[in-house]
N, C-alpha and C. Protein backbone atom coordinates (compact mmCIF):
# COMPACT_ATOMS: atom_id res chain seq x y z
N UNK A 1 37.15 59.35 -51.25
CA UNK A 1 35.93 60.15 -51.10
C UNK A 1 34.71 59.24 -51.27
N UNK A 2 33.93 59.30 -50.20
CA UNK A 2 32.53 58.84 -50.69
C UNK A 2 31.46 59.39 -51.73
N UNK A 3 31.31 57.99 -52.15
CA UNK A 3 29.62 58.11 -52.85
C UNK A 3 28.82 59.05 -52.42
N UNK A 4 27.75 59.63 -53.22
CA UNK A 4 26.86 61.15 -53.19
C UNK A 4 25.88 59.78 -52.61
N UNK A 5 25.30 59.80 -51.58
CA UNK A 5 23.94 59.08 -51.07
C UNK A 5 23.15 58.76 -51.98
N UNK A 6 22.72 59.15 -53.04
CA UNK A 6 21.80 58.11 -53.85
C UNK A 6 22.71 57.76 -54.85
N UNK A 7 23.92 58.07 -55.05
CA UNK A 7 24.61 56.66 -55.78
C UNK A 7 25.00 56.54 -54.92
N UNK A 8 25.32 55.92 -53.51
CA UNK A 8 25.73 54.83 -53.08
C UNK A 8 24.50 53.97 -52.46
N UNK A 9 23.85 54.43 -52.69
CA UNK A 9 22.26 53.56 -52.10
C UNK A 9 22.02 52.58 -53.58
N UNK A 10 22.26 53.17 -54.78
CA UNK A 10 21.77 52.04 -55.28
C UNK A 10 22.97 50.99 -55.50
N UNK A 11 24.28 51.72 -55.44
CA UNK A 11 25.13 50.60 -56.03
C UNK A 11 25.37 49.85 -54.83
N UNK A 12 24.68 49.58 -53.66
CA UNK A 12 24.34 48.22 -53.12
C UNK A 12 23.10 47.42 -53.63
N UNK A 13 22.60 47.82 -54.41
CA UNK A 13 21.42 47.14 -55.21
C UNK A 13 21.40 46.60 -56.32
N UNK A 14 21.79 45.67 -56.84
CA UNK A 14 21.86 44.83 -57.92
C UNK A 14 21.26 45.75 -59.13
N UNK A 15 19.42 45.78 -58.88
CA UNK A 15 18.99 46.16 -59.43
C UNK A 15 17.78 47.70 -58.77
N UNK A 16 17.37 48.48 -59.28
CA UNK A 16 16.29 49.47 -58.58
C UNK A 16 14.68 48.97 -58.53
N UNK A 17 14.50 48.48 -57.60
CA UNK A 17 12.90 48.17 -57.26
C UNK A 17 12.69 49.49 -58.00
N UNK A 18 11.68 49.31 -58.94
CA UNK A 18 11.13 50.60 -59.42
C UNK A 18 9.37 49.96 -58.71
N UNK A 19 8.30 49.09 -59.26
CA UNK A 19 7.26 49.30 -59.04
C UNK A 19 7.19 49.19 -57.17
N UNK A 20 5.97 49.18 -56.87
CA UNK A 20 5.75 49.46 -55.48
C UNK A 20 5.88 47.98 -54.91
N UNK A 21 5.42 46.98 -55.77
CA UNK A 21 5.74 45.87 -55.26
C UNK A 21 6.70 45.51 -54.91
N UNK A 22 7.74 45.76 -55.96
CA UNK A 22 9.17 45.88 -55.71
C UNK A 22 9.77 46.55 -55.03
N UNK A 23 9.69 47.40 -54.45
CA UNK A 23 10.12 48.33 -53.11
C UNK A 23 9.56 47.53 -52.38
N UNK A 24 8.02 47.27 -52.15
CA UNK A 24 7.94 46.48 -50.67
C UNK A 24 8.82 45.13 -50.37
N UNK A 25 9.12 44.30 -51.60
CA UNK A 25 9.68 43.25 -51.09
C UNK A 25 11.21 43.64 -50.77
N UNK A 26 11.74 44.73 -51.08
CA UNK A 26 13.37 45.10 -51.02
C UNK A 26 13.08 45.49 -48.97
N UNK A 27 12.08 46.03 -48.79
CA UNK A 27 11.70 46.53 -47.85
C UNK A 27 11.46 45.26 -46.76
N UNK A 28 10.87 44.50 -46.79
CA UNK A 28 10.59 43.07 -46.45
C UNK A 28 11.98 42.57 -45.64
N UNK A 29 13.02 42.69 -47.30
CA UNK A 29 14.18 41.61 -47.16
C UNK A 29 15.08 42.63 -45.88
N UNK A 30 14.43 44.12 -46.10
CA UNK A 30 15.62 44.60 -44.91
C UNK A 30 15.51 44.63 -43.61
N UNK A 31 13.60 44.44 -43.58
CA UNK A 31 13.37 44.30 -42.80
C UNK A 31 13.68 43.17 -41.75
N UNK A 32 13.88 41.67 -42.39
CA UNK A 32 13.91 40.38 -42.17
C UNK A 32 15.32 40.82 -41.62
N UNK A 33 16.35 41.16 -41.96
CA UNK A 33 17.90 41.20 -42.07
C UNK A 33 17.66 41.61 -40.68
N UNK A 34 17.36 42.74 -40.00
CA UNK A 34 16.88 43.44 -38.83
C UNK A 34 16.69 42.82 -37.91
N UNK A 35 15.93 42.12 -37.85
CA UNK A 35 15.02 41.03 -37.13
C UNK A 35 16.25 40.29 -36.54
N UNK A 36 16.79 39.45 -37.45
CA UNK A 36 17.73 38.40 -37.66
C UNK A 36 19.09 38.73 -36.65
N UNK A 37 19.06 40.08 -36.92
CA UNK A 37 20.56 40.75 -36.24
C UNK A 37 20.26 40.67 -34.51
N UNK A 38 19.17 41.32 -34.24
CA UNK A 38 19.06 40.89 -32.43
C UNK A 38 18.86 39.69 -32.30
N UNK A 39 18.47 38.30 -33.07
CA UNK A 39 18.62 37.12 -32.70
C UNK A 39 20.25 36.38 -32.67
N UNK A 40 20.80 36.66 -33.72
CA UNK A 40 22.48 35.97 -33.57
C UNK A 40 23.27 36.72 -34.42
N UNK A 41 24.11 36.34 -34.25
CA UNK A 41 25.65 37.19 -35.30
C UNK A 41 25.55 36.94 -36.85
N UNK A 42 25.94 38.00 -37.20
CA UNK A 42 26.35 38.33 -38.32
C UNK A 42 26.67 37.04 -39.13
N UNK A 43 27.47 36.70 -38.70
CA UNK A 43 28.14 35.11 -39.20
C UNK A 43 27.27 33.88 -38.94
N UNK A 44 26.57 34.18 -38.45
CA UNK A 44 25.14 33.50 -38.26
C UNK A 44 23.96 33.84 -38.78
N UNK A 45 23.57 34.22 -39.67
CA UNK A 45 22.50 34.64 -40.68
C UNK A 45 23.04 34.34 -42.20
N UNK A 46 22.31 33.30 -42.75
CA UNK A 46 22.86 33.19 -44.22
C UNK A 46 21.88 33.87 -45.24
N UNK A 47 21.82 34.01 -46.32
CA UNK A 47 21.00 34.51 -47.26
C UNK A 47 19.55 33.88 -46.81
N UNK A 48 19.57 32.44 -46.98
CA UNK A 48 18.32 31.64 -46.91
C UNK A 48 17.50 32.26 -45.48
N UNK A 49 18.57 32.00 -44.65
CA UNK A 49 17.58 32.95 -43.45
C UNK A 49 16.93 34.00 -43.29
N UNK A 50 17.75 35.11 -44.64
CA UNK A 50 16.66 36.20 -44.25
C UNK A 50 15.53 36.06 -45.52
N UNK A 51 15.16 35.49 -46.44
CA UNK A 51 14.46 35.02 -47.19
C UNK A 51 13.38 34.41 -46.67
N UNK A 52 13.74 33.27 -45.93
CA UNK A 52 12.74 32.89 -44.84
C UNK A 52 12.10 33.56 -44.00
N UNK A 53 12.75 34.46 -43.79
CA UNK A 53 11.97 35.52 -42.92
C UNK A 53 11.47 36.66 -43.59
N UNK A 54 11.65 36.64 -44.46
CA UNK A 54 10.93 37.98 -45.40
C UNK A 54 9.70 37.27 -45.88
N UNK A 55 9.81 35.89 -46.42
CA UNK A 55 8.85 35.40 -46.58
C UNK A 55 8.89 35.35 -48.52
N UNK A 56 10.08 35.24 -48.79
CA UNK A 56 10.21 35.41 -50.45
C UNK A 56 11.00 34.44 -50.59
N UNK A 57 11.20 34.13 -51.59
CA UNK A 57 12.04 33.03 -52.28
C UNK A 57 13.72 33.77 -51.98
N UNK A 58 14.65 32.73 -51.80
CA UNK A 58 15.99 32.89 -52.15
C UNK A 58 16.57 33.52 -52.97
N UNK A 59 15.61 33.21 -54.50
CA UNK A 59 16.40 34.30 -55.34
C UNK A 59 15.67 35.31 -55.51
N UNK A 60 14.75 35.65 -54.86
CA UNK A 60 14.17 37.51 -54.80
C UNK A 60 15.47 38.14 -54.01
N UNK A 61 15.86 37.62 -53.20
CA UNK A 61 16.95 38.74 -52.61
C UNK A 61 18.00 38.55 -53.44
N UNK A 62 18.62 37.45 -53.72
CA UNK A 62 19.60 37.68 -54.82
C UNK A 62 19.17 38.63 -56.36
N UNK A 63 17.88 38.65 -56.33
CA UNK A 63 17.73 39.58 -57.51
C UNK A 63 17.86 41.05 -57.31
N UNK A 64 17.87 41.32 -56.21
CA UNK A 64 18.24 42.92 -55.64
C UNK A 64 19.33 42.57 -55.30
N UNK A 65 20.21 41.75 -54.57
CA UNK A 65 21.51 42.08 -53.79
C UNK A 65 22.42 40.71 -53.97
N UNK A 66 23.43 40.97 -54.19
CA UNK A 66 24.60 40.40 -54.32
C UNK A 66 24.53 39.27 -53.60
N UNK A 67 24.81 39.55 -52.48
CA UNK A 67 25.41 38.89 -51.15
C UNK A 67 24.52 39.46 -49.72
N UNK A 68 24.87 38.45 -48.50
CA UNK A 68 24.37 38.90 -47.17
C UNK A 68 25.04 40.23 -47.12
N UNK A 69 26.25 40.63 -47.05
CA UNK A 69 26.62 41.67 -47.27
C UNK A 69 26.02 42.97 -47.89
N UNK A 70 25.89 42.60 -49.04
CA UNK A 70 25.04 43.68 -49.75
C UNK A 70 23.92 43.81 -49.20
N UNK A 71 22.95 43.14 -48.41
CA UNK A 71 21.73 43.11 -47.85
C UNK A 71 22.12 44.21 -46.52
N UNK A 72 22.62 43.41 -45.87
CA UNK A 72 23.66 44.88 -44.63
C UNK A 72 24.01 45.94 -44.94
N UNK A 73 24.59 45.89 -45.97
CA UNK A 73 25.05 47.65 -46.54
C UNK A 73 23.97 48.71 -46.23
N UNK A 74 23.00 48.10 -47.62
CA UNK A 74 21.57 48.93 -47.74
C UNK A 74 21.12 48.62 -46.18
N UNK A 75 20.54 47.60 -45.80
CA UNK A 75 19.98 48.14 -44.12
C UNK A 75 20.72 49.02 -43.43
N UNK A 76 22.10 48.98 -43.41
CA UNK A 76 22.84 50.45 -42.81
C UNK A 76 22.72 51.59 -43.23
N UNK A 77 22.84 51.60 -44.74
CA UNK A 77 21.95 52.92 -45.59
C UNK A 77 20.70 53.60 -44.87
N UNK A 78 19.76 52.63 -44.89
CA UNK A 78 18.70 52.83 -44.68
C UNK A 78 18.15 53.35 -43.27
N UNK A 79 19.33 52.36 -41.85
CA UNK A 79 18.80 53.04 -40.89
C UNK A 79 19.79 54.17 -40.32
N UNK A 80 20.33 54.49 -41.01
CA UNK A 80 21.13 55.84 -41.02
C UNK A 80 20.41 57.11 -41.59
N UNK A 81 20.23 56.96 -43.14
CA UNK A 81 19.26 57.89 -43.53
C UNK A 81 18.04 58.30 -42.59
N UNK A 82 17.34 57.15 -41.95
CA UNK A 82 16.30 57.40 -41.26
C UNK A 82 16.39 58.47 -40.08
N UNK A 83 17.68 58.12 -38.87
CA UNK A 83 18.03 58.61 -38.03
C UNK A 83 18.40 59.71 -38.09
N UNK A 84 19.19 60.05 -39.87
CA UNK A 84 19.64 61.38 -40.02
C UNK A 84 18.33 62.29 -40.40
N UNK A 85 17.77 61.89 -40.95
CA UNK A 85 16.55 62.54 -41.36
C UNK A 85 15.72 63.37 -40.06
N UNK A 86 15.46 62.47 -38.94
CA UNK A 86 14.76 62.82 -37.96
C UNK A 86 15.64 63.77 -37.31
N UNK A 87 17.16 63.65 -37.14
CA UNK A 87 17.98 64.55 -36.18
C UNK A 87 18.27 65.56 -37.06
N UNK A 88 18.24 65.96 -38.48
CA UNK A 88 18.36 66.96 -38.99
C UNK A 88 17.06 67.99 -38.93
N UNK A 89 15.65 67.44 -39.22
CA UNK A 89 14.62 67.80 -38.66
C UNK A 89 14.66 68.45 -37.89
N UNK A 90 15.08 67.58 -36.69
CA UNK A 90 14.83 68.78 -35.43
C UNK A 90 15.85 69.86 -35.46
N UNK A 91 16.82 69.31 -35.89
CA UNK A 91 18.01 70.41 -35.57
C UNK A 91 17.40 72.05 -36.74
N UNK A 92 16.99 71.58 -37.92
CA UNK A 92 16.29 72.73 -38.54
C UNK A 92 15.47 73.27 -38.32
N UNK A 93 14.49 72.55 -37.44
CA UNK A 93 13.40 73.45 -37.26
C UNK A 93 13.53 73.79 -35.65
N UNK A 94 14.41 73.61 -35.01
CA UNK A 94 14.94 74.42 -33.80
C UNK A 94 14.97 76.02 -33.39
N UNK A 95 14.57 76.28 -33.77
CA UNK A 95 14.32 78.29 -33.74
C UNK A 95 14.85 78.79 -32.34
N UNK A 96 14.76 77.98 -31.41
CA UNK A 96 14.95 78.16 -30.06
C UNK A 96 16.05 78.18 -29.79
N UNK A 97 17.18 77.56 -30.28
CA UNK A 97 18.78 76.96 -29.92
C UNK A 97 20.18 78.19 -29.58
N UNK A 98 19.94 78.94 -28.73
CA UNK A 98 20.90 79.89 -28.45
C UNK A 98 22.24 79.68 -27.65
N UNK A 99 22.34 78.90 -27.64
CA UNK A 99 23.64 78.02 -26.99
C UNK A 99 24.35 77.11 -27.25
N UNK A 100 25.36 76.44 -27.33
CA UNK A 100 26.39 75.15 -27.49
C UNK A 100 25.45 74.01 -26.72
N UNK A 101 25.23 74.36 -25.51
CA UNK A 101 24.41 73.11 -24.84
C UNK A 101 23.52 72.75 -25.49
N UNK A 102 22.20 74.16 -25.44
CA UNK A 102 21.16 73.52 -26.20
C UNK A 102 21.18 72.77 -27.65
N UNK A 103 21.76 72.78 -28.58
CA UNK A 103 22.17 72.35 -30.30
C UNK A 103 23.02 71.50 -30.09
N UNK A 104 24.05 70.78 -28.64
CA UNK A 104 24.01 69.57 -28.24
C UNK A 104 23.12 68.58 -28.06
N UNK A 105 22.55 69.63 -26.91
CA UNK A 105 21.34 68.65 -26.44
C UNK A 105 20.23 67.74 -27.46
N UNK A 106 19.76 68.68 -28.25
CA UNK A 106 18.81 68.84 -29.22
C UNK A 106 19.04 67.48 -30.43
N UNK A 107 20.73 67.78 -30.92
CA UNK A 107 20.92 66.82 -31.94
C UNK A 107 21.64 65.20 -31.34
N UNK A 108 22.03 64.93 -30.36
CA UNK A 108 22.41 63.99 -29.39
C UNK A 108 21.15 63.24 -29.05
N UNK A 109 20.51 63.87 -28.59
CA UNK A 109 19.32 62.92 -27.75
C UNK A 109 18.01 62.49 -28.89
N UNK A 110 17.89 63.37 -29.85
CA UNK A 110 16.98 62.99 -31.07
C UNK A 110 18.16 61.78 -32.00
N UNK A 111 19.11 62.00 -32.02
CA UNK A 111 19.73 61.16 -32.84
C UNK A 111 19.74 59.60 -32.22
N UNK A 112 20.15 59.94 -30.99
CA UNK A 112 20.24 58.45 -29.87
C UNK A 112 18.80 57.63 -30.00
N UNK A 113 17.73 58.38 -29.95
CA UNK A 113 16.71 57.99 -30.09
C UNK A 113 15.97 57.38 -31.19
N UNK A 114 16.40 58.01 -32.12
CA UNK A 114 16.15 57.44 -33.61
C UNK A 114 16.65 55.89 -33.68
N UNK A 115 18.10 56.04 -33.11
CA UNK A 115 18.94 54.75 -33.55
C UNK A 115 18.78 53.42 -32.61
N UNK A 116 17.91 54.05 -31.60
CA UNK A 116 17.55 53.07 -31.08
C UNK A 116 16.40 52.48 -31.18
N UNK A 117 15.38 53.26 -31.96
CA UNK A 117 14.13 52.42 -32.13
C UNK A 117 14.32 52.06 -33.74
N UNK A 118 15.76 51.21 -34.00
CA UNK A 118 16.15 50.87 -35.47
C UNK A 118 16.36 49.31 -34.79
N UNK A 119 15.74 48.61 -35.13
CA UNK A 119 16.09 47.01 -35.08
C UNK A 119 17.55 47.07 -35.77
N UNK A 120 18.20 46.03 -34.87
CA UNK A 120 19.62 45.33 -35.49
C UNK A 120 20.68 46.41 -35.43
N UNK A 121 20.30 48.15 -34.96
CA UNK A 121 21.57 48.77 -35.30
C UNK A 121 22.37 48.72 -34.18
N UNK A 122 22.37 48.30 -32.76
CA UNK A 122 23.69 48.16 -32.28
C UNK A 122 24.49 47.10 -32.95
N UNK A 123 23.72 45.72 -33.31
CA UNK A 123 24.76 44.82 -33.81
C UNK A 123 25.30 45.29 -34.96
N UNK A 124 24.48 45.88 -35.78
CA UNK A 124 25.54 46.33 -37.03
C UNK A 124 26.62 47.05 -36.80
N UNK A 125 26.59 47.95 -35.58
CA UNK A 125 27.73 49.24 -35.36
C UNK A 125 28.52 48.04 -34.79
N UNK A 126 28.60 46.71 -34.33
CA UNK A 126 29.63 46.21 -33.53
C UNK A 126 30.08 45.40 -34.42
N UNK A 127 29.17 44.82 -35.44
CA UNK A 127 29.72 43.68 -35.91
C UNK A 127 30.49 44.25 -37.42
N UNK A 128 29.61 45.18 -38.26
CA UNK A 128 29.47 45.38 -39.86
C UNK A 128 30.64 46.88 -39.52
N UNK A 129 30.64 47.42 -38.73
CA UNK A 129 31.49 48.59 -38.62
C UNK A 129 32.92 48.54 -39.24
N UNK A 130 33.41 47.89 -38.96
CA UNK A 130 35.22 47.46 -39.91
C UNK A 130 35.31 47.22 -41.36
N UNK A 131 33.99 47.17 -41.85
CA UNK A 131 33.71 46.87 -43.43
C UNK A 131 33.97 48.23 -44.11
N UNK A 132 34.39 48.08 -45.62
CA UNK A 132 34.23 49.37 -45.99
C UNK A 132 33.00 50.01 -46.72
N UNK A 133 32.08 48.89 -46.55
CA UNK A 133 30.94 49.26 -46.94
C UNK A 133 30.05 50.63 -45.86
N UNK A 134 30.89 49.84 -44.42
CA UNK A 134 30.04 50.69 -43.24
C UNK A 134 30.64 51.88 -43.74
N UNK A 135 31.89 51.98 -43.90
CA UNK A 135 32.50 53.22 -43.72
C UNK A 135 32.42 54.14 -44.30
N UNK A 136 31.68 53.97 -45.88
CA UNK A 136 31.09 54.69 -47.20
C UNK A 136 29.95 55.45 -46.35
N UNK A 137 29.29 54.59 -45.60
CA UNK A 137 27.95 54.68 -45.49
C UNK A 137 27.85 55.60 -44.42
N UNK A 138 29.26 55.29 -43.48
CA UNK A 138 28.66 56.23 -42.57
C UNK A 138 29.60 57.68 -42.68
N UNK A 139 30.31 58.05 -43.31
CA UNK A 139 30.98 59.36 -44.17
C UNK A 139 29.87 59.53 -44.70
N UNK A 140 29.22 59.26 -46.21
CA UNK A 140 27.94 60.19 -46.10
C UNK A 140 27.35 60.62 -45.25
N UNK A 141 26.73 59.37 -43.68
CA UNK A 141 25.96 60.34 -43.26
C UNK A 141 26.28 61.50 -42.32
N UNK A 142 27.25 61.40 -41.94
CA UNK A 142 28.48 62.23 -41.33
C UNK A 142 27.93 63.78 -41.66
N UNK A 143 28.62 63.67 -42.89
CA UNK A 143 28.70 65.33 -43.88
C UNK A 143 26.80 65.42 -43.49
N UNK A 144 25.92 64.72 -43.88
CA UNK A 144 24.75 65.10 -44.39
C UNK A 144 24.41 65.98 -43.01
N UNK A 145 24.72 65.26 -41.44
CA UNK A 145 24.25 66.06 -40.09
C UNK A 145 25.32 67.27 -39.84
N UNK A 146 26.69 67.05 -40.01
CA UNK A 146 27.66 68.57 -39.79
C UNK A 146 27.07 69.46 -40.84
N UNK A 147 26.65 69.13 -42.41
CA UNK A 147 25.75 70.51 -43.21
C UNK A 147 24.74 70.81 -42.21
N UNK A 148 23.77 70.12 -41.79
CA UNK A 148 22.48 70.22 -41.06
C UNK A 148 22.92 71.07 -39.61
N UNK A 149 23.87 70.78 -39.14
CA UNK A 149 24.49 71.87 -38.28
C UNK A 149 25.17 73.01 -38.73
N UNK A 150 25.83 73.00 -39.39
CA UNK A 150 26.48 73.91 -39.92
C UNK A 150 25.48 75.36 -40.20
N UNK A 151 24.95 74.86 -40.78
CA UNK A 151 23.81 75.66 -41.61
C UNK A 151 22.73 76.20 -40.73
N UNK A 152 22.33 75.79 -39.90
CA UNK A 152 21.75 76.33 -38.51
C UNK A 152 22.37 77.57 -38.34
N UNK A 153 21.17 78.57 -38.24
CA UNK A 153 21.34 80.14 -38.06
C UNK A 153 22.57 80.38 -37.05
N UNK A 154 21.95 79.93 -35.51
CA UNK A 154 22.72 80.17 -34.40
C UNK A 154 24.15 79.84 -34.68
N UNK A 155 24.63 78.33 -35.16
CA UNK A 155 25.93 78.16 -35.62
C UNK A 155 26.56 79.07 -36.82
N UNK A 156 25.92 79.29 -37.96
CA UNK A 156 26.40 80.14 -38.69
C UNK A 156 26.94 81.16 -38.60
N UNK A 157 25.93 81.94 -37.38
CA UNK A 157 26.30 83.12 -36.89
C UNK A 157 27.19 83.14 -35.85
N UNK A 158 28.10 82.46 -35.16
CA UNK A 158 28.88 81.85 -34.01
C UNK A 158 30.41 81.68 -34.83
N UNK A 159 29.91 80.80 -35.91
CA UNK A 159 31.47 80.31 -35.94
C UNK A 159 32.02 80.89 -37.00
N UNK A 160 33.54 80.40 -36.20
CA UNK A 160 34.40 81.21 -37.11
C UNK A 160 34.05 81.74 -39.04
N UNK A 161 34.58 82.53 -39.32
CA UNK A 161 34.14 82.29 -40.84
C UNK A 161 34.73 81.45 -41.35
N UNK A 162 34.44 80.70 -42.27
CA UNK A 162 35.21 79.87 -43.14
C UNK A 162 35.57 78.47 -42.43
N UNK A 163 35.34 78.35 -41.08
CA UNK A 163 35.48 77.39 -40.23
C UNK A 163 34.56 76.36 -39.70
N UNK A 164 33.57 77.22 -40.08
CA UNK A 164 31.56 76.22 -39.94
C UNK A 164 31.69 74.69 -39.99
N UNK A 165 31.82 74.49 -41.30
CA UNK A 165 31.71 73.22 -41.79
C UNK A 165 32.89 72.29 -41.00
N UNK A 166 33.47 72.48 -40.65
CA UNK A 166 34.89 72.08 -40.56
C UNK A 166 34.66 71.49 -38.80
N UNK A 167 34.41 72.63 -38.21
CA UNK A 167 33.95 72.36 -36.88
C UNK A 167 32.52 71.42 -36.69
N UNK A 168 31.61 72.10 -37.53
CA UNK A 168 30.14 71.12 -37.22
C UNK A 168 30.93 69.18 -37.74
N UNK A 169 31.76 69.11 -38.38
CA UNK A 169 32.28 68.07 -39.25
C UNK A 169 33.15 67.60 -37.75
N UNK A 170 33.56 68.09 -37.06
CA UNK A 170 34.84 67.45 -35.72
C UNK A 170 33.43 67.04 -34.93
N UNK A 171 32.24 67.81 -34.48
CA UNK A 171 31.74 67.43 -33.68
C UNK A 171 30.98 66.07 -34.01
N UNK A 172 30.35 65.84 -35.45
CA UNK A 172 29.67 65.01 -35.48
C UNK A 172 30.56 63.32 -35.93
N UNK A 173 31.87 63.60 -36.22
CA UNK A 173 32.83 62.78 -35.88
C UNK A 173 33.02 62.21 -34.32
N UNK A 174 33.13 62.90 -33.75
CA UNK A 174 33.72 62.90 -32.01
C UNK A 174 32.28 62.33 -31.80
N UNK A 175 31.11 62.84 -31.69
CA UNK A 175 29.77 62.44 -31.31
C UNK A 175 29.64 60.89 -31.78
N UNK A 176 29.90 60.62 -33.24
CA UNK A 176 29.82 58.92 -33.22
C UNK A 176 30.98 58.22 -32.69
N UNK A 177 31.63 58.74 -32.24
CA UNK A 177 32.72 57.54 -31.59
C UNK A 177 32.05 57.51 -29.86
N UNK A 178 31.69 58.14 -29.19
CA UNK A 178 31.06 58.01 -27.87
C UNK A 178 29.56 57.26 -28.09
N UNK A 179 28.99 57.61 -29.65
CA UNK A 179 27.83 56.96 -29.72
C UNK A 179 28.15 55.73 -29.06
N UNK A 180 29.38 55.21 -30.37
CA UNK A 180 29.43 53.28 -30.24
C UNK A 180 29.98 53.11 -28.77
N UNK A 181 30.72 53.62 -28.48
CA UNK A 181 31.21 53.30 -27.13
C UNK A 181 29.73 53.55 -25.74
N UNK A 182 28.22 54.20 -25.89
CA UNK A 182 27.39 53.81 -25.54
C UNK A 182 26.31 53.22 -25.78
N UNK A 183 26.41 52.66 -27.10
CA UNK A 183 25.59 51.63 -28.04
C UNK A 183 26.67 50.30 -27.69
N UNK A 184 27.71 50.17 -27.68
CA UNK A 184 28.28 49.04 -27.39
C UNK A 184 28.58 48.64 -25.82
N UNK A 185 27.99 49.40 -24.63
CA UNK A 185 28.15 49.45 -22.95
C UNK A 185 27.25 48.40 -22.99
N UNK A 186 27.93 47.61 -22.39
CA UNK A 186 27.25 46.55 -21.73
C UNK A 186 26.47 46.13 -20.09
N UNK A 187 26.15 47.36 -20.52
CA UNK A 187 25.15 48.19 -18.81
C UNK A 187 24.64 49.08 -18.94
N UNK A 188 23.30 49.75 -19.16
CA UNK A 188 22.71 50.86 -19.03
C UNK A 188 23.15 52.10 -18.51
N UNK A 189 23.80 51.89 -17.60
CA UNK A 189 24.02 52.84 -16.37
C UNK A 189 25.46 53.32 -17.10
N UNK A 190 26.39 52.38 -17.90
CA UNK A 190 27.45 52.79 -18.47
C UNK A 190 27.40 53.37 -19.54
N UNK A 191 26.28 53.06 -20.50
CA UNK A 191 25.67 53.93 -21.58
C UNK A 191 25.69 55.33 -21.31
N UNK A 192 24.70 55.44 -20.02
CA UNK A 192 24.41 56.74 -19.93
C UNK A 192 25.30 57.91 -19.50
N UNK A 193 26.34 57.06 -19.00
CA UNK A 193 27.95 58.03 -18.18
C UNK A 193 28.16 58.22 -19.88
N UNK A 194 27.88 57.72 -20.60
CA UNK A 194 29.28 57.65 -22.22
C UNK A 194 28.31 58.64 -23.04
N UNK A 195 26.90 58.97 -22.75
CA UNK A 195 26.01 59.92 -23.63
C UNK A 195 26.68 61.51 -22.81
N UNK A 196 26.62 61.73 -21.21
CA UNK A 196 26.94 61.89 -20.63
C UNK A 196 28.42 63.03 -21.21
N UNK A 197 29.17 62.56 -21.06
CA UNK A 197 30.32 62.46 -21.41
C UNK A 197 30.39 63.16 -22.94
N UNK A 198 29.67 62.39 -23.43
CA UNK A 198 29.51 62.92 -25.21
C UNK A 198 29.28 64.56 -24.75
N UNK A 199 27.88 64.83 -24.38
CA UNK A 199 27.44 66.12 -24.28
C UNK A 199 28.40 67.14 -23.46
N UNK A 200 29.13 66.73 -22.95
CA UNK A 200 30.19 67.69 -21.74
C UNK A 200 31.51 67.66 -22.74
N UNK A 201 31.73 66.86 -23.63
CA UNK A 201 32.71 67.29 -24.42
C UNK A 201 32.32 67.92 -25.88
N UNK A 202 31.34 68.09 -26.55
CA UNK A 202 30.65 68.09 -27.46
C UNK A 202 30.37 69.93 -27.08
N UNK A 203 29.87 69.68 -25.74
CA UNK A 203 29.34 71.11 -25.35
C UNK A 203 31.07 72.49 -25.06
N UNK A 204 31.67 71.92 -24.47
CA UNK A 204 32.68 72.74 -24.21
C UNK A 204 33.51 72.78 -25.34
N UNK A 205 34.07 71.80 -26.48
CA UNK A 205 34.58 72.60 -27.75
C UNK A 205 33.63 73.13 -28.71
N UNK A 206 31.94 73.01 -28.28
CA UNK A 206 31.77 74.25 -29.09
C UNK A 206 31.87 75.60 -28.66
N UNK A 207 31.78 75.76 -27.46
CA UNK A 207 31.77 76.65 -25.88
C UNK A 207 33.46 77.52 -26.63
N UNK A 208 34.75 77.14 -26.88
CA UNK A 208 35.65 77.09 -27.12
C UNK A 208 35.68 77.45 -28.72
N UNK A 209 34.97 76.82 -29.66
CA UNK A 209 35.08 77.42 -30.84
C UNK A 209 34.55 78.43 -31.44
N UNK A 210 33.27 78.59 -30.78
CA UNK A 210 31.86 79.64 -31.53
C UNK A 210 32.33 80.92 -30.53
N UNK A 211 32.47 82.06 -31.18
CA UNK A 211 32.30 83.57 -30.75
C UNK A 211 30.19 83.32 -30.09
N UNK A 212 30.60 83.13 -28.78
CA UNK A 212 29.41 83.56 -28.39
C UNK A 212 28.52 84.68 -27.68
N UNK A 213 29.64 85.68 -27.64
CA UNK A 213 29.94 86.95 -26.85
C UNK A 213 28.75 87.41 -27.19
């Protein structure tokens, strides 16, 4: 079972930036890490590099984080939370959503969008994904968007009883595995068949699960 999101956010942190200074430079170092990831691999970024690029000494990041690793964790934390934040947003304040398509549409294309204006997150989903750090990280955020669906009037009122969670939980499973497979297309045009694809299967087992009569 995973970590509750703010204990697993800090126990990639050595220590808790409490003053503001200290948040900005934790902020800095994740930022730098980011940067670093659309220039070369994973295995190609050492501590010193993202230091250099944050613009702090070597051991400021070792004073928050372990390892390059631990620096990745929290940036995956971080641009996950972000993405979930924005696609739960919309999905809550959706008033409009009377269909399987539309509450596809809605949480798919805000989510895609989020994650793409995140520096470094395709390489992390290709490179950091097999870790079990990713895998903590991305089970929290999993549960946090199937509640955020779940809990949505229109779904509530649709699905089975007792079955909500369970189903909003298959879709947003199934939805990140077509993510990476169009975050990892190595052609635009193949991306968009695999978003594509997401929404036509995404849309017909909810079509199939929710009493929409």
């Amino acid at each position: 079972m995973s970590e509750p999101a703010e204990q697993l956010k800090w126990s990639l942190l050595r220590r808790v930036p409490v003053q503001r200074r200290a948040r900005d430079r934790v902020e800095s170092v994740l930022d730098a890490a980011a940067a670093l990831l659309e220039e070369k691999p994973i295995a190609d970024i050492t501590t010193e590099d993202i230091a250099d690029r944050a613009g702090v000494p070597v051991g400021s990041v070792y004073h928050y984080f372990e390892s390059k690793l631990s620096v990745l964790g929290e940036l995956t934390r971080r641009t996950m939370a972000r993405a979930d934040a924005k696609t739960i947003a919309a999905i809550t304040d959706a008033t409009d959503i009377t269909n399987a398509s539309d509450l596809v549409d809605r949480a798919v294309d805000i989510a895609l969008e989020a994650y793409r204006r995140e520096p470094g997150y395709a390489h992390l989903l290709r490179q950091f994904r097999p870790t079990p750090e990713f895998a903590a990280i991305a089970d929290d955020a999993s549960k946090r968007v199937a509640d955020a669906i779940a809990s949505h009037p229109f779904f509530a009122e649709h699905a089975p009883p007792g079955r909500g969670r369970l189903i909003a939980r298959t879709v947003v499973e199934a939805a990140n595995t077509m993510q990476r497979l169009a975050f990892e297309a190595e052609e635009p045009s193949e991306a968009v068949d695999y978003v594509a694809e997401m929404k036509a299967l995404l849309t017909a087992y909810l079509d199939k699960r929710l009493d929409q009569d």
